[in-house]
Protein backbone atom coordinates (compact mmCIF):
# COMPACT_ATOMS: atom_id res chain seq x y z
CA UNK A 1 72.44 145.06 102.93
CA UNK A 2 71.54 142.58 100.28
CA UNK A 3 71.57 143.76 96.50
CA UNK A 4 67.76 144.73 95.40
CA UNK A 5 68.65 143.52 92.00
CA UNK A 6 69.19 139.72 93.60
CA UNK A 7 65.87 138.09 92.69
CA UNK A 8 67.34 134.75 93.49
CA UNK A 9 65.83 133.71 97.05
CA UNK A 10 69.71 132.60 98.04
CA UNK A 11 72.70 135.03 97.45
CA UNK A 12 75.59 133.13 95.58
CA UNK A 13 78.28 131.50 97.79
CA UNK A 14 81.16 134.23 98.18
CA UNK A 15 84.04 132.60 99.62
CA UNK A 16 86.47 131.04 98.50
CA UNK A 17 85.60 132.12 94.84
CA UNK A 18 86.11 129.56 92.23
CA UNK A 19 88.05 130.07 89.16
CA UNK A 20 85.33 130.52 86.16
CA UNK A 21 85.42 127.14 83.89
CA UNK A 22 86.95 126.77 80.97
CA UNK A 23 83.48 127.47 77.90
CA UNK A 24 83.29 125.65 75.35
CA UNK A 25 83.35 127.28 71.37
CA UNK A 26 80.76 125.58 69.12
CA UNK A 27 82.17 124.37 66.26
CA UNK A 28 80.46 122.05 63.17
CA UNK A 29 82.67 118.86 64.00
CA UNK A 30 81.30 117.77 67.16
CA UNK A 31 78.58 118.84 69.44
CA UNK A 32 78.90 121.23 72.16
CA UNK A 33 78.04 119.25 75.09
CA UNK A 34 81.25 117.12 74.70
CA UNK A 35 84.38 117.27 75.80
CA UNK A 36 87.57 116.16 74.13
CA UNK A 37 87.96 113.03 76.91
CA UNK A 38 83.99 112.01 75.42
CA UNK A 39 82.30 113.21 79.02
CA UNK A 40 79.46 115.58 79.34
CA UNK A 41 80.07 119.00 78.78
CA UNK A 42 77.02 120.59 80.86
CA UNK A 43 75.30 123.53 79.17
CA UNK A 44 73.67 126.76 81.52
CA UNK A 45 71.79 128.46 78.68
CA UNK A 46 71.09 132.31 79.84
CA UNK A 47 67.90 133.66 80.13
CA UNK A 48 66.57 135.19 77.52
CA UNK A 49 64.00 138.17 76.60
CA UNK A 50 61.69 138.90 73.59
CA UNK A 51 58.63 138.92 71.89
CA UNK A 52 59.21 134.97 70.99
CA UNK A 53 60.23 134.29 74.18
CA UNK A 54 57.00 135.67 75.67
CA UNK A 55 55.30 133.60 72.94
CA UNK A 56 56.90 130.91 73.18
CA UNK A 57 56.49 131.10 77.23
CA UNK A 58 52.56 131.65 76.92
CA UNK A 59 51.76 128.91 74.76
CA UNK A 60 54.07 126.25 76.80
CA UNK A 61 51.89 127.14 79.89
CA UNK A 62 49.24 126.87 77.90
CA UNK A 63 49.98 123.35 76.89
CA UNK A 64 50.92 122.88 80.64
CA UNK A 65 47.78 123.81 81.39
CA UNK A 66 45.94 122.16 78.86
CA UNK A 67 47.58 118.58 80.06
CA UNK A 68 46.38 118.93 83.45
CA UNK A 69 43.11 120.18 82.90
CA UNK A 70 42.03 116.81 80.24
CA UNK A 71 41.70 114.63 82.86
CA UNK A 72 39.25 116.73 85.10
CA UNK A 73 36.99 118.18 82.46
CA UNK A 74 33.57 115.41 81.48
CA UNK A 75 32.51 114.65 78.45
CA UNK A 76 29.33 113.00 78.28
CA UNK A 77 30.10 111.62 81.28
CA UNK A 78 34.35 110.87 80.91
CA UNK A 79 37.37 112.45 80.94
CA UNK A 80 37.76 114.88 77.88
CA UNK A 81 40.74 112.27 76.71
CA UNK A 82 40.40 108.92 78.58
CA UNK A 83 42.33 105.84 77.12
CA UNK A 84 40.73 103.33 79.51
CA UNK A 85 43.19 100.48 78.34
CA UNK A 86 41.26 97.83 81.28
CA UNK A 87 38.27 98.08 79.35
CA UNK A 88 39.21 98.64 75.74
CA UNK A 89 37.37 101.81 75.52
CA UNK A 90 38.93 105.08 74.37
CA UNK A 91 37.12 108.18 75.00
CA UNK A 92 38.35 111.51 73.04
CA UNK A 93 36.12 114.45 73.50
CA UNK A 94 32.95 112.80 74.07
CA UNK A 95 33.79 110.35 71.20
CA UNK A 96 34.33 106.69 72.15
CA UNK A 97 36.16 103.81 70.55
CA UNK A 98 35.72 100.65 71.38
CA UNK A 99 38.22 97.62 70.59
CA UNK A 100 36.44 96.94 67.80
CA UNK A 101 37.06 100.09 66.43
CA UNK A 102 40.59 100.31 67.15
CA UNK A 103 41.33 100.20 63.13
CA UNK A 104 40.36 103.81 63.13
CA UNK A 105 43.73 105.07 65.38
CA UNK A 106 45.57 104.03 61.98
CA UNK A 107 43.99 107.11 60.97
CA UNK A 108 44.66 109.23 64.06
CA UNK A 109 48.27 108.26 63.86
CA UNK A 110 48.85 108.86 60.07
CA UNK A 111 47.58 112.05 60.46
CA UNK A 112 49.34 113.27 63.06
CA UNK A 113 52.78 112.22 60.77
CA UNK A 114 51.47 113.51 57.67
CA UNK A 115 50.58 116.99 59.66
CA UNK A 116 54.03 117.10 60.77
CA UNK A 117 55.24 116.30 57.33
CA UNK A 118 53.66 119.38 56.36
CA UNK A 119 54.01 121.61 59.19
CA UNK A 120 57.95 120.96 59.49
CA UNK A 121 57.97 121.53 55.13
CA UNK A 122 56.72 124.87 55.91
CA UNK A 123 57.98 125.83 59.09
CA UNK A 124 60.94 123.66 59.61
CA UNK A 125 60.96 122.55 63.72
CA UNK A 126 58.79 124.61 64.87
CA UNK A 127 57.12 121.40 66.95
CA UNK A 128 60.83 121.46 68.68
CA UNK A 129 60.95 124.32 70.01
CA UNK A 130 57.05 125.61 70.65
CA UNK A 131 55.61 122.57 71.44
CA UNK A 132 57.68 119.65 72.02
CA UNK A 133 57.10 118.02 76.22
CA UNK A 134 60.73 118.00 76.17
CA UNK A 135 61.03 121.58 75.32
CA UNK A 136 58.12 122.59 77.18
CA UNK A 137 58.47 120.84 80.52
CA UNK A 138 62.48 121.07 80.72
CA UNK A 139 62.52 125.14 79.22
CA UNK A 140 59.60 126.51 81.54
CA UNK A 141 59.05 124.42 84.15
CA UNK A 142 62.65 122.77 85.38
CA UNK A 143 64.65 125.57 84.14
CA UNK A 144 62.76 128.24 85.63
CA UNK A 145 63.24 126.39 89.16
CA UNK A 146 67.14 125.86 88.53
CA UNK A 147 67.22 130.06 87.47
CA UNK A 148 64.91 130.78 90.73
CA UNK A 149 67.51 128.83 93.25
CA UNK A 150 70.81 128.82 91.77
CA UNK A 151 70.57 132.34 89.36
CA UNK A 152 71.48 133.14 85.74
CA UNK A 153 74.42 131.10 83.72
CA UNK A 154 77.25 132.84 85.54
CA UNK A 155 75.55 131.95 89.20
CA UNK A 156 74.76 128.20 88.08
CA UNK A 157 78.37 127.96 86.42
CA UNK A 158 79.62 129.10 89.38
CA UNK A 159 78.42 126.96 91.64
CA UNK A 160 79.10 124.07 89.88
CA UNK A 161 82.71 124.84 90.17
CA UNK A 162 82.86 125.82 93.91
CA UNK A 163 83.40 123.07 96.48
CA UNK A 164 80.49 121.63 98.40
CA UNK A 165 79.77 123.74 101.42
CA UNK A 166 76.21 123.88 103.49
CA UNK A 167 75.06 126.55 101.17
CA UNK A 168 75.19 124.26 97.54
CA UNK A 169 74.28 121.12 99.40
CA UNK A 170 71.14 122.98 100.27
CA UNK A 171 70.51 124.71 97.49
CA UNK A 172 71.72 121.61 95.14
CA UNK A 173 69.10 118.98 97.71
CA UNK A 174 66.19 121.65 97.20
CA UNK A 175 67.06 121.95 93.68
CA UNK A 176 66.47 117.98 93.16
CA UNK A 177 63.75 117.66 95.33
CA UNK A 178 61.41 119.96 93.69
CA UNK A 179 62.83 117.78 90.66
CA UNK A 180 61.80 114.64 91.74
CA UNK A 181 58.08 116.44 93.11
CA UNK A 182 57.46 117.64 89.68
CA UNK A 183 58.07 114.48 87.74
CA UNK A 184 55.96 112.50 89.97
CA UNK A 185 52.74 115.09 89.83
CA UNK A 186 53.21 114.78 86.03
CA UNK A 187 54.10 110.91 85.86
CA UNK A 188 50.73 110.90 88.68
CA UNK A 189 48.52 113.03 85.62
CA UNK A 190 49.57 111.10 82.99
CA UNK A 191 48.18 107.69 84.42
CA UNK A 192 45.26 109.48 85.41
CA UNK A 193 44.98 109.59 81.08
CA UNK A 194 44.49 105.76 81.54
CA UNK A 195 42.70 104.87 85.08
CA UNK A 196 40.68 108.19 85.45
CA UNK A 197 41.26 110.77 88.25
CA UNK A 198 38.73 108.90 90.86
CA UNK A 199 40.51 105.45 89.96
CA UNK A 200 43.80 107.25 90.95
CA UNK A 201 42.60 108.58 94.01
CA UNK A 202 41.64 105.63 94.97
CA UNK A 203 45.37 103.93 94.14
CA UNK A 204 46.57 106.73 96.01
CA UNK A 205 44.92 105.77 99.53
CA UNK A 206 45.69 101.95 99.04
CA UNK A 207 48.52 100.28 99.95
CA UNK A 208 51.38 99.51 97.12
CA UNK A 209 50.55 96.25 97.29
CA UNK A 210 47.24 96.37 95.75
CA UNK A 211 48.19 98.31 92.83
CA UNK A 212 51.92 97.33 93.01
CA UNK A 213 51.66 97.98 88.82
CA UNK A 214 50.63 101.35 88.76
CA UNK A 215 53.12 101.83 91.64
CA UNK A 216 55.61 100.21 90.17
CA UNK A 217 55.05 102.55 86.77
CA UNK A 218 54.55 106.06 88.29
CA UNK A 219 57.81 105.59 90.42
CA UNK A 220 60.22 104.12 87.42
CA UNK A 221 58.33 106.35 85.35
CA UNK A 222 59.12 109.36 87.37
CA UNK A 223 62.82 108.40 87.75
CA UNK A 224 63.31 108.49 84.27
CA UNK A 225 61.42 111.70 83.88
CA UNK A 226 64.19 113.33 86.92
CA UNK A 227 66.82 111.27 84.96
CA UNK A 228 65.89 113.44 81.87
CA UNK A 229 65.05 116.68 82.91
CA UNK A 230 67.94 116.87 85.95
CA UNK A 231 71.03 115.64 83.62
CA UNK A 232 70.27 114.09 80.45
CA UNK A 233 68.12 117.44 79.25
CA UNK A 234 69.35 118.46 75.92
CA UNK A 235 71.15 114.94 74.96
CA UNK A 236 67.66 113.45 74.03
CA UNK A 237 67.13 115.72 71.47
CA UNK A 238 70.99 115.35 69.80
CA UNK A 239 71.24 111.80 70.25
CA UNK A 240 68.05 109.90 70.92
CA UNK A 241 65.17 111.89 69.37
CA UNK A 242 65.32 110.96 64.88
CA UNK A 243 63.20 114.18 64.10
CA UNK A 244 66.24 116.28 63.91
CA UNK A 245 68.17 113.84 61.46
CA UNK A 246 64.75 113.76 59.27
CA UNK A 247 65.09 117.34 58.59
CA UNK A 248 67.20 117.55 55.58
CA UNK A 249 64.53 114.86 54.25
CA UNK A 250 61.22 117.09 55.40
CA UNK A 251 62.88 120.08 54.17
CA UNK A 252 64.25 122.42 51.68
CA UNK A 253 65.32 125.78 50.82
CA UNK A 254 62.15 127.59 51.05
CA UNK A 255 61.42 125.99 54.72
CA UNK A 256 60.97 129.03 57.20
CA UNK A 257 63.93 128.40 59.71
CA UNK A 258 66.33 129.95 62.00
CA UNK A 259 69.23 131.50 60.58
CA UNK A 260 72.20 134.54 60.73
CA UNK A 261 72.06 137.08 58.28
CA UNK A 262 75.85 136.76 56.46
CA UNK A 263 75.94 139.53 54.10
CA UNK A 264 74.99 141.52 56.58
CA UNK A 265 76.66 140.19 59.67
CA UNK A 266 79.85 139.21 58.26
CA UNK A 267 82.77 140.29 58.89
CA UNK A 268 82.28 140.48 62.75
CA UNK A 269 83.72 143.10 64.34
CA UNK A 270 83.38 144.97 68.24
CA UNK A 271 81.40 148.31 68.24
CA UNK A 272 83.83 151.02 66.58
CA UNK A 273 85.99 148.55 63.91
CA UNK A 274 86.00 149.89 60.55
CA UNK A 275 84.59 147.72 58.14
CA UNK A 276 83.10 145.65 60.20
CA UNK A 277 79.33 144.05 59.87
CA UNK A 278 76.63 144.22 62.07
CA UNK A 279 77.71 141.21 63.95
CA UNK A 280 79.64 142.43 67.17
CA UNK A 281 80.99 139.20 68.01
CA UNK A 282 79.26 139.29 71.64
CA UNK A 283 78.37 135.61 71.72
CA UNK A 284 74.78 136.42 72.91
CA UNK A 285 73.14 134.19 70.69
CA UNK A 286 75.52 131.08 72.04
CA UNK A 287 75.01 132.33 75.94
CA UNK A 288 70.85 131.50 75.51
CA UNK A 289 71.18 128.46 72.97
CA UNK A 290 69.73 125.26 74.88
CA UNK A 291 71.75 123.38 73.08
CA UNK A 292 75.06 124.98 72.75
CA UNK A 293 75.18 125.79 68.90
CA UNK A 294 76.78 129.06 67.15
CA UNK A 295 73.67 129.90 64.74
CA UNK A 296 75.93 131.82 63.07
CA UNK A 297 77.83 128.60 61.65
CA UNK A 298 74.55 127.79 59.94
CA UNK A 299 72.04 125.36 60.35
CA UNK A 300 72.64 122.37 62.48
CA UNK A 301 71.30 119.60 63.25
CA UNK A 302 71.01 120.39 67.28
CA UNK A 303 68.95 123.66 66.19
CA UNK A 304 65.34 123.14 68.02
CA UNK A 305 63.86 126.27 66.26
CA UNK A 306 63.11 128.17 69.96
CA UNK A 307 64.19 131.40 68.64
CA UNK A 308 65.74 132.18 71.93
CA UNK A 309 68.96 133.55 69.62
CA UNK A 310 66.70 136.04 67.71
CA UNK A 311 65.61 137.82 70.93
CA UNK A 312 69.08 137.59 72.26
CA UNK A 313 70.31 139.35 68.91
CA UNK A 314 67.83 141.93 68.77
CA UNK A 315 68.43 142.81 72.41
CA UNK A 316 71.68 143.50 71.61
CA UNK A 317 70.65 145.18 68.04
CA UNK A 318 68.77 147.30 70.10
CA UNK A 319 70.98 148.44 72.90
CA UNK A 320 73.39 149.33 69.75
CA UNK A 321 71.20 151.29 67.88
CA UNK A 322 71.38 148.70 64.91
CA UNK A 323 68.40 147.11 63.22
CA UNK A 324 67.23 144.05 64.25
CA UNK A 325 66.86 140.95 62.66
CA UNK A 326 70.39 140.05 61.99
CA UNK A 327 68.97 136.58 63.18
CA UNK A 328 65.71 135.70 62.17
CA UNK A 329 63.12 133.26 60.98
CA UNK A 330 63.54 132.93 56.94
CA UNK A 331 64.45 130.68 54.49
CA UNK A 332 67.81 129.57 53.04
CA UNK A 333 66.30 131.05 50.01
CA UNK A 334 65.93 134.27 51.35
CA UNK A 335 69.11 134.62 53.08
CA UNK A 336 70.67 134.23 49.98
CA UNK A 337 68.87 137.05 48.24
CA UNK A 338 66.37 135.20 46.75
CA UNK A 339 62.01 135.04 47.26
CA UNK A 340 60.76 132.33 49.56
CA UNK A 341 58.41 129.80 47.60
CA UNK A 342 55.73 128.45 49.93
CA UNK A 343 53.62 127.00 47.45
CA UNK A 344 56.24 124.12 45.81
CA UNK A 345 55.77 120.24 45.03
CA UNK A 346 56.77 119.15 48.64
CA UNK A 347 54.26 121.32 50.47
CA UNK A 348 51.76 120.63 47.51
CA UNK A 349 52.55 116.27 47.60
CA UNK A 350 52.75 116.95 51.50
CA UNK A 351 49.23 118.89 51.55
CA UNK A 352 47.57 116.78 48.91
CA UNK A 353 48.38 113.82 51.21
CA UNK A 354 47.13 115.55 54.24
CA UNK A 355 43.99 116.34 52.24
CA UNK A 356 43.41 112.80 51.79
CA UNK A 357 43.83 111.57 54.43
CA UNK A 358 41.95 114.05 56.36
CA UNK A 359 38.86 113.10 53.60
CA UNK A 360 39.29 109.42 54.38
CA UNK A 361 39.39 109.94 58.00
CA UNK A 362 36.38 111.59 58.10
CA UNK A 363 34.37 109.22 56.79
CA UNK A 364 35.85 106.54 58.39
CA UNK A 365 35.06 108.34 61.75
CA UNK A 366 31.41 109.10 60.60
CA UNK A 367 30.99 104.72 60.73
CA UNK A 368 31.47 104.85 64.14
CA UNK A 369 27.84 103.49 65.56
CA UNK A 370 26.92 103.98 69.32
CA UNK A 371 26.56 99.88 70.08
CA UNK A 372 28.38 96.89 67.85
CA UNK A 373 27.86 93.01 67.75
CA UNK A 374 29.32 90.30 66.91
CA UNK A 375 28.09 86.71 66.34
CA UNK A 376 30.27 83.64 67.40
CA UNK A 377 29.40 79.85 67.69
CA UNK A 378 29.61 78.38 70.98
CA UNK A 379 32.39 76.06 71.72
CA UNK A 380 32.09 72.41 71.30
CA UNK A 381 30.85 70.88 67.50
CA UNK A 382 30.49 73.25 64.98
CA UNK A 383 26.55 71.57 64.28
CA UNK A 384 24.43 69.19 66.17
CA UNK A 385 22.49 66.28 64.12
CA UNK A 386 19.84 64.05 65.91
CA UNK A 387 16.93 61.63 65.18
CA UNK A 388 15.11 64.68 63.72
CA UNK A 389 16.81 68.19 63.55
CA UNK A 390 19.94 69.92 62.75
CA UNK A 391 20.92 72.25 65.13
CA UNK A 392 22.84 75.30 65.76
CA UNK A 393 24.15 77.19 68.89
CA UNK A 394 25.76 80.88 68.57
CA UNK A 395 26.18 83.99 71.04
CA UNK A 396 25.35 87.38 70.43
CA UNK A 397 27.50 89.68 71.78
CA UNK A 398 26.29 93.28 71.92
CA UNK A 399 28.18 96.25 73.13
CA UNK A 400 26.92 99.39 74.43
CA UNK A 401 29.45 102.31 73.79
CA UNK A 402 26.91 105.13 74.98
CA UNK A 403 27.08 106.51 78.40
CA UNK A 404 23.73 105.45 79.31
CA UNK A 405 22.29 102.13 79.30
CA UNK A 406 20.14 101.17 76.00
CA UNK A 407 17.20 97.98 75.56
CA UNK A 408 18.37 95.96 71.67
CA UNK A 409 16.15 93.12 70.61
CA UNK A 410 18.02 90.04 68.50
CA UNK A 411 16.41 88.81 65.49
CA UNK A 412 17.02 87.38 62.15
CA UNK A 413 16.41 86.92 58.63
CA UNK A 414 16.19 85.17 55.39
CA UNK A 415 15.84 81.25 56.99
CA UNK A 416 15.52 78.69 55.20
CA UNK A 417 11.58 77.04 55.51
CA UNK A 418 11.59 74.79 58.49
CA UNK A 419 14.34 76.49 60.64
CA UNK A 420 12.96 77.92 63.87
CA UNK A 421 15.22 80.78 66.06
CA UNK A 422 15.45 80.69 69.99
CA UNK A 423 16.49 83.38 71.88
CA UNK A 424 15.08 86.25 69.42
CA UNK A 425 12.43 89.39 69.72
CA UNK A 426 13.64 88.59 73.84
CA UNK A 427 14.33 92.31 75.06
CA UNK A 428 18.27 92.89 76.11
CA UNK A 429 19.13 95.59 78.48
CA UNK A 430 22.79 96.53 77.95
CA UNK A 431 24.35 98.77 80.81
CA UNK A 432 26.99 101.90 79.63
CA UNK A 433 29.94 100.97 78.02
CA UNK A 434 29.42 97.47 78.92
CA UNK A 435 28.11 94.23 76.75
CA UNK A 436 26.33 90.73 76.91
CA UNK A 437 25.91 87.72 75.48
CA UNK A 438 23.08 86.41 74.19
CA UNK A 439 22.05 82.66 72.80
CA UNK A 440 20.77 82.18 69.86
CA UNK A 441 19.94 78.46 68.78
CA UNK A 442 18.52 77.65 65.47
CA UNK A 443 16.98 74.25 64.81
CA UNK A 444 16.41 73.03 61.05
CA UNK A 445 14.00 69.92 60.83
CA UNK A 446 15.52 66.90 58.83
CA UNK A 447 12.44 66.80 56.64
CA UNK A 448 12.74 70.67 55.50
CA UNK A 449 16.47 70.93 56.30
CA UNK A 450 18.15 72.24 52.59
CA UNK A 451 21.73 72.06 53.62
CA UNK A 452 24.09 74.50 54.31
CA UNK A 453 22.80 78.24 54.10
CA UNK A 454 23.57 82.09 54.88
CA UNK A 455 21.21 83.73 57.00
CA UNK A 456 21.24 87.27 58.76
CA UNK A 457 21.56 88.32 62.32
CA UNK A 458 20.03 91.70 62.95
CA UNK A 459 20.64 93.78 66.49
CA UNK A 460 17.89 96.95 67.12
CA UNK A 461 18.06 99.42 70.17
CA UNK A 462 14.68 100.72 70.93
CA UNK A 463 15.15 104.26 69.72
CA UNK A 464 15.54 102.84 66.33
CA UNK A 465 19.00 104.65 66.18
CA UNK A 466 20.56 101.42 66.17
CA UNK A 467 19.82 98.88 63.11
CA UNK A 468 23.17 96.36 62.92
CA UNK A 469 22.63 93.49 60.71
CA UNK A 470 25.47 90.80 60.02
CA UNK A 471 25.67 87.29 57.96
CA UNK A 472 26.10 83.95 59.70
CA UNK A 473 26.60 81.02 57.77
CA UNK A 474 24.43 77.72 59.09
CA UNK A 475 26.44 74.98 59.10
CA UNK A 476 25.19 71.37 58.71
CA UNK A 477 26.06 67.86 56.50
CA UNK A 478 24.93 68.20 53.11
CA UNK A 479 20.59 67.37 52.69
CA UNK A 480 21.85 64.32 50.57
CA UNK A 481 23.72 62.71 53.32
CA UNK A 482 21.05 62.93 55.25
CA UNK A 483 18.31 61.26 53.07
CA UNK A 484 20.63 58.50 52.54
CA UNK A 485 20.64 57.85 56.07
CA UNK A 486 17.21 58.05 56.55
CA UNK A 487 17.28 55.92 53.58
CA UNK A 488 19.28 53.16 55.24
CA UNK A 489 17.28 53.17 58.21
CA UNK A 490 13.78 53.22 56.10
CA UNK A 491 13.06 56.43 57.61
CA UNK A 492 10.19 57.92 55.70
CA UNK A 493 10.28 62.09 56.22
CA UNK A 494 7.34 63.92 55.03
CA UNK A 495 8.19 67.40 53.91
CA UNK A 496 5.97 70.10 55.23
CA UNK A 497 4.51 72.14 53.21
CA UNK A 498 6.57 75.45 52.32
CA UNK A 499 4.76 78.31 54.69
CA UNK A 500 5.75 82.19 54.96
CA UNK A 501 8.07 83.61 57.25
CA UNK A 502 8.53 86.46 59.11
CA UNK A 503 11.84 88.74 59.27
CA UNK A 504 12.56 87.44 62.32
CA UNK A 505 13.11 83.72 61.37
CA UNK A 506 9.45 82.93 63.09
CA UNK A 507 6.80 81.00 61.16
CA UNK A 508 3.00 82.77 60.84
């Protein structure tokens, strides 16, 4: 009969049995995942069970779920987060940013570093281990389909070291395939951030060929995703990722962290020695590490703040009739005997900052107008002179950034006396998130013309929500050249005489 305490769908192979490999003992002079010879030392954390882990389990599906579900929910009529690259439009919760705005993600990205800052002064790396994609995807999504085919530490251990029979090749082929499945759904959702769920359907039922880029992305994409998550796993957070090394920067000795109790723990000692602390030396807290580290050493570098090692602890606390919290989130401060300071001049520079920026953000943000223009010349000469005007030739470009489409009118302001404006007061029907050009000509007669002036270029929508206004510089040869010309030739110019004007540039 099989075992009713075997969750595992497969049983673990039983003959021959292979001897148990040789584990490794953390130590503070190298890292755990390498051997002596400098080749991978591979790591099968145990399972752990808590409050934290629960915690920490909820809020990574949570996140899961929260990644998937951006894409299909609208937003005034887009994806909640769509960074539609193509077009230059970014859409973030019904807010969109056009290229023209694209100043504004100096702000988006400061923020997010000076939040950090903060966050990690307070509560050290928290991000690593609660909310991290490398933590999140690798701890409770790949893990948990590793533990659910090849069992706990001992079972995976195990069948590393026995020899390749039917049973591992299967289990080891399923293993990798559900690998390679899950990092091309979530390589698949995270273009959808950039070419919209539809867009990707649409790649999906067209040959390579047509959209041989995309293809080309999700698949390498995907492969370094499996690359990652299948063997590299913990090595990107000791060697590649710099947060960890910024640590003893970002914090101090009031920063909430992981750490072992020593005046109480020490000296260790099994259940029963005399003298001994509340440590019992089982090694529970290095079984469920997920990166291989004795917490009881102190605080290293490879720590990702999970707080797998505190449940593990008070498991075993428990099951001994001991209080728990011989490991435990505190401060080096406390540890030592002393009060934890939250309030200090690195959480107050850090918060100030934050503050700040926050302030500036905001009002930055609140500039953001639902259509923009901008006026440019047309190629060729920068000014035209003939027998008897100065002329010159610009286009309006205006962009829509609402989701529906919106009617602007050109005009403009403060001419000079004589100068007449084409292509104004003309109604221009802009469609969503799309723009036009426009011509504007302005013609200066030599008799009137003053030289070079500023005038203004003003854009209107008709729901008068939109007023834009910019200043454009007419450019011509200076009046005197002119009249020296005419001069030469015996050109006599009457000047008109000096009549009103309207705003937009158009004589009564």
């Amino acid at each position: 009969m099989s075992d009713p305490k075997n969750i595992y769908p497969f049983p673990p192979p039983r003959s021959p049995r292979p001897a148990a490999p040789v584990r490794h003992v953390p130590n503070l002079d190298s890292v755990t995942t390498i051997n002596e010879d400098g080749s991978r030392y591979f790591l099968h954390p145990s399972d752990a069970h808590g409050r934290f882990t629960l915690w920490r389990r909820l809020s990574a599906y949570a996140l899961i779920v929260i990644y998937f579900v951006l894409p299909w929910v609208p937003v005034n009529g887009y994806p909640a987060v769509f960074l539609d690259i193509a077009r230059r439009r970014f859409h973030l919760f019904g807010w969109t940013i056009a290229a023209q705005d694209m100043w504004l993600l100096f702000f988006l990205v400061t923020g997010l570093g000076f939040s950090l800052f903060f966050i990690t002064a307070l509560l050290g790396r928290i991000w690593c281990g609660w909310a991290c994609p490398q933590t999140v995807f690798l701890e409770h999504v790949y893990r948990r389909i590793e533990r659910w085919l090849e069992g706990d530490a001992p079972a995976r251990r195990q069948l590393d070291a026995a020899p390749w029979t039917a049973a591992k090749t299967f289990r080891r082929g399923l293993k990798h395939a559900l690998f390679v499945g899950v990092s091309l759904v979530i390589t698949h959702l995270f273009l959808a951030y950039f070419v919209s769920l539809p867009e990707l359907w649409g790649f999906m039922h067209d040959a390579p060929a047509e959209h041989w880029t995309a293809f080309v992305f999700v698949f390498v994409a995907a492969g370094i995703l499996y690359f990652n998550f299948a063997w590299f796993r913990e090595q990107l957070c000791i060697v590649i990722c710099p947060y960890g090394r910024l640590q003893s920067a970002l914090t101090d000795d009031h920063t909430l962290s992981i750490g072992y109790d020593v005046k109480r723990g020490e000296p260790r000692g099994k259940l029963g020695t005399p003298d001994a602390g509340a440590c019992i030396a089982c090694n529970r807290c290095v079984q469920v590490c997920p990166t291989g580290i004795d917490i009881r050493l102190g605080l290293q570098l490879e720590c990702i703040g999970c707080a797998a090692c505190i449940d593990a602890c008070d498991e075993v606390m428990t099951r001994v009739k001991r209080p728990t919290g011989l490991i435990r989130y505190d401060s080096l401060a406390a540890f030592g005997g002393g009060l934890t300071r939250w309030v200090r001049p690195r959480t107050i520079v850090y918060g100030i900052l934050l503050c700040v920026g926050a302030a500036v953000a905001t009002f930055a943000f609140s500039t953001i107008k639902p259509a923009n223009f901008s006026v440019v010349r047309m190629g060729g000469a920068a000014y035209f002179v003939d027998r008897d005007t100065v002329r010159n030739q610009f286009m309006v470009r205006v962009l829509n950034k609402r989701p529906v489409p919106a009617d602007f009118t050109v005009s403009v302001a403060q001419l000079a006396p004589g100068v007449v404006a084409a292509g104004t007061d003309v109604p221009l029907t802009v469609e969503s998130m799309a723009e036009q050009m426009h011509p504007l000509v302005l013609t200066a007669s030599r008799a009137d013309y003053p030289g070079p002036f500023r005038f203004q270029v003003r854009v209107r929508d008709s729901t008068g929500r939109v007023d834009l206004s910019r200043d454009v510089e007419f450019l011509g040869p200076e009046a005197r050249l002119l009249e020296a010309e005419d001069h030469d030739k015996g050109i006599v110019r009457p000047k008109h005489h000096e009549e009103e004007q309207h705003d937009d540039g158009h004589k009564k």
